[in-house]
Protein backbone atom coordinates (compact mmCIF):
# COMPACT_ATOMS: atom_id res chain seq x y z
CA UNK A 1 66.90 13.46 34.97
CA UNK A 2 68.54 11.71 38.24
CA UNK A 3 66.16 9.47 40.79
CA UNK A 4 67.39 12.12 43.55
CA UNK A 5 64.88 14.40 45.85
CA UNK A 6 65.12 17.71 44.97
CA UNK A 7 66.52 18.50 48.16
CA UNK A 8 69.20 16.38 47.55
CA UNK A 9 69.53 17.71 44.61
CA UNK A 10 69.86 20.99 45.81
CA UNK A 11 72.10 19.70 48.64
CA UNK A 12 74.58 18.57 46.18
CA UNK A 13 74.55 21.65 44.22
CA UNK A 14 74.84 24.41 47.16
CA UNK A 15 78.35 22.39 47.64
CA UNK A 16 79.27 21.86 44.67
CA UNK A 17 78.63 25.82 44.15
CA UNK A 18 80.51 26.55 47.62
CA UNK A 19 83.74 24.17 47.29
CA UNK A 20 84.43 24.57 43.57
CA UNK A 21 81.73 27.26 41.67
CA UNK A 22 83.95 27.43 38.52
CA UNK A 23 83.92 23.63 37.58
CA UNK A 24 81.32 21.73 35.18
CA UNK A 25 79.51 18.71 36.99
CA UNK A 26 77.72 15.87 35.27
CA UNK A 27 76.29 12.83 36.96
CA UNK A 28 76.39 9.79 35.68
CA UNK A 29 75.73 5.91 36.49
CA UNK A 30 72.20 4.12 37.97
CA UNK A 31 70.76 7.53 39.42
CA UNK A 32 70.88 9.37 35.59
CA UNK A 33 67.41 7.89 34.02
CA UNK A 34 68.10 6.45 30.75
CA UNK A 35 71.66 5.43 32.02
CA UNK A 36 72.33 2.75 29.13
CA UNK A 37 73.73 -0.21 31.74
CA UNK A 38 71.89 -0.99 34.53
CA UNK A 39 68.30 -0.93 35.82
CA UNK A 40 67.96 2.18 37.82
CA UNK A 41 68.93 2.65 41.05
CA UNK A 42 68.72 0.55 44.04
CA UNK A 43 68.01 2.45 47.47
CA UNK A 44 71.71 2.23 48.41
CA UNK A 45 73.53 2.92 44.94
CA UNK A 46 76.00 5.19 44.78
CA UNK A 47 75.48 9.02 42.55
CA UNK A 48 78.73 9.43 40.14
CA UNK A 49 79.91 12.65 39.29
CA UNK A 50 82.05 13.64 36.81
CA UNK A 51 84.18 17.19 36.92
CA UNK A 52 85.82 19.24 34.35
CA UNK A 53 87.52 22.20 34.96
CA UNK A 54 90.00 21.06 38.07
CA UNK A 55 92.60 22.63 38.80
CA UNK A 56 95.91 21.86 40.98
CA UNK A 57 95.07 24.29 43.54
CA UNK A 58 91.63 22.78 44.02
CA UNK A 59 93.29 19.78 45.90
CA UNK A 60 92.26 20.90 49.29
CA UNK A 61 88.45 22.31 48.10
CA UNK A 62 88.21 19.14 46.49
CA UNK A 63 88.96 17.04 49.83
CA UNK A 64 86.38 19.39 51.73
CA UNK A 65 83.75 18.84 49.33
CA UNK A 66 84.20 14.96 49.48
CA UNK A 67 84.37 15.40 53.66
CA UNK A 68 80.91 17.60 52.82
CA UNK A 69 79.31 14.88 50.83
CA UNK A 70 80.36 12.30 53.51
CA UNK A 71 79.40 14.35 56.41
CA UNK A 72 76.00 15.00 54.86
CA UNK A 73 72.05 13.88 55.65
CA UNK A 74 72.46 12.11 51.72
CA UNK A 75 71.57 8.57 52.61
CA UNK A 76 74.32 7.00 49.71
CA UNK A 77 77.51 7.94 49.11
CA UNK A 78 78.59 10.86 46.14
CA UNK A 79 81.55 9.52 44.26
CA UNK A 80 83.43 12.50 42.27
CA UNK A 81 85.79 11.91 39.95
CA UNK A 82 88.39 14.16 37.79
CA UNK A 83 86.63 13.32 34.26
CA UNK A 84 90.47 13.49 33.15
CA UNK A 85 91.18 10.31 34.51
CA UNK A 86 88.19 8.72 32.91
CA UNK A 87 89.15 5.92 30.62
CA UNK A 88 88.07 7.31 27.39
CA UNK A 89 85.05 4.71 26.85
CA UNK A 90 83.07 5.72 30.02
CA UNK A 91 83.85 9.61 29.37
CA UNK A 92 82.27 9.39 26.11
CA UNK A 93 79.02 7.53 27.83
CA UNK A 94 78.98 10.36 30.91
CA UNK A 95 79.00 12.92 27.76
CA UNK A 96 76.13 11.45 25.94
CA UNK A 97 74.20 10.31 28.98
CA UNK A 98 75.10 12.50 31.89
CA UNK A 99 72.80 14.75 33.63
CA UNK A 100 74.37 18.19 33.96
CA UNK A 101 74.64 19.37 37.85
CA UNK A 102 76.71 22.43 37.51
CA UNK A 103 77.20 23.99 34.00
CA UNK A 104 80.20 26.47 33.92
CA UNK A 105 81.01 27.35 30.30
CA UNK A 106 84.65 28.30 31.67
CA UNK A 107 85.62 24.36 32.59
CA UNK A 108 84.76 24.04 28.42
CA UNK A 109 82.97 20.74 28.60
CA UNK A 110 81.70 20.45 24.85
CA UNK A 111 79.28 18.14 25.12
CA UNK A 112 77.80 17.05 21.27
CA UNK A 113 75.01 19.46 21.61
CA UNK A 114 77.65 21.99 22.20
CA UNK A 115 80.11 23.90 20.08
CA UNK A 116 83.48 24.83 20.76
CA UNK A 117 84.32 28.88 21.53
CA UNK A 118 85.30 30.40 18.06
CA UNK A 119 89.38 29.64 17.38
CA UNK A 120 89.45 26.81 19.90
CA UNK A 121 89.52 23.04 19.18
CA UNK A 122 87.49 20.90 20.56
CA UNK A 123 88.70 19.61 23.86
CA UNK A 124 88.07 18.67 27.41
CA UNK A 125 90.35 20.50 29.39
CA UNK A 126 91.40 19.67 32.87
């Protein structure tokens, strides 16, 4: 569950849908209830999100989803990030704790509740 208005909420995820439909989204940080560090949000905290599924050619969408986010009514900023680059400890904590946004099977996010597609090993691809 995130401490977001539903509008926001749905906001985030008409973008997220427009500027890159095929990638897995999780949020993560203060604004995800049950978040293990931290004590909830303040009224200016930021709202992590974590994407799987990237690919080089989404450079540009990526940049116009970040100008969206920026440009938008939200009243804190959206911080994305490539979960590639997270450092392995944090990726395993937005796995257990994160609150799914966008769930695309294709960006193959296995998240411990999930199982890998039969003959594939379990990975997060990029």
């Amino acid at each position: 569950m995130l401490d977001i208005t539903p509008a926001q909420q749905a906001l985030i995820l008409d973008l997220l849908q427009l500027r890159l439909p095929h990638v897995n989204a999780l949020a993560f940080g203060s604004r995800v209830a049950g978040w293990p560090f931290g004590r909830g949000p303040k009224p200016y905290s930021d709202l992590d999100i974590a994407l799987w599924g990237l690919r080089a050619e989404d450079a540009a969408a990526l940049a116009h989803l970040r100008a969206d986010l920026e440009e938008s009514a939200l009243p804190w900023r959206v911080d994305l990030s490539d979960a590639c680059d997270l450092p392995a400890p944090l990726l395993e904590l937005v796995e257990r704790h994160g609150a799914q946004l966008q769930d695309k099977p294709s960006a193959h996010l296995n998240l411990p509740h999930q199982s890998p597609p039969e003959g594939t090993a379990p990975t997060i691809a990029s």
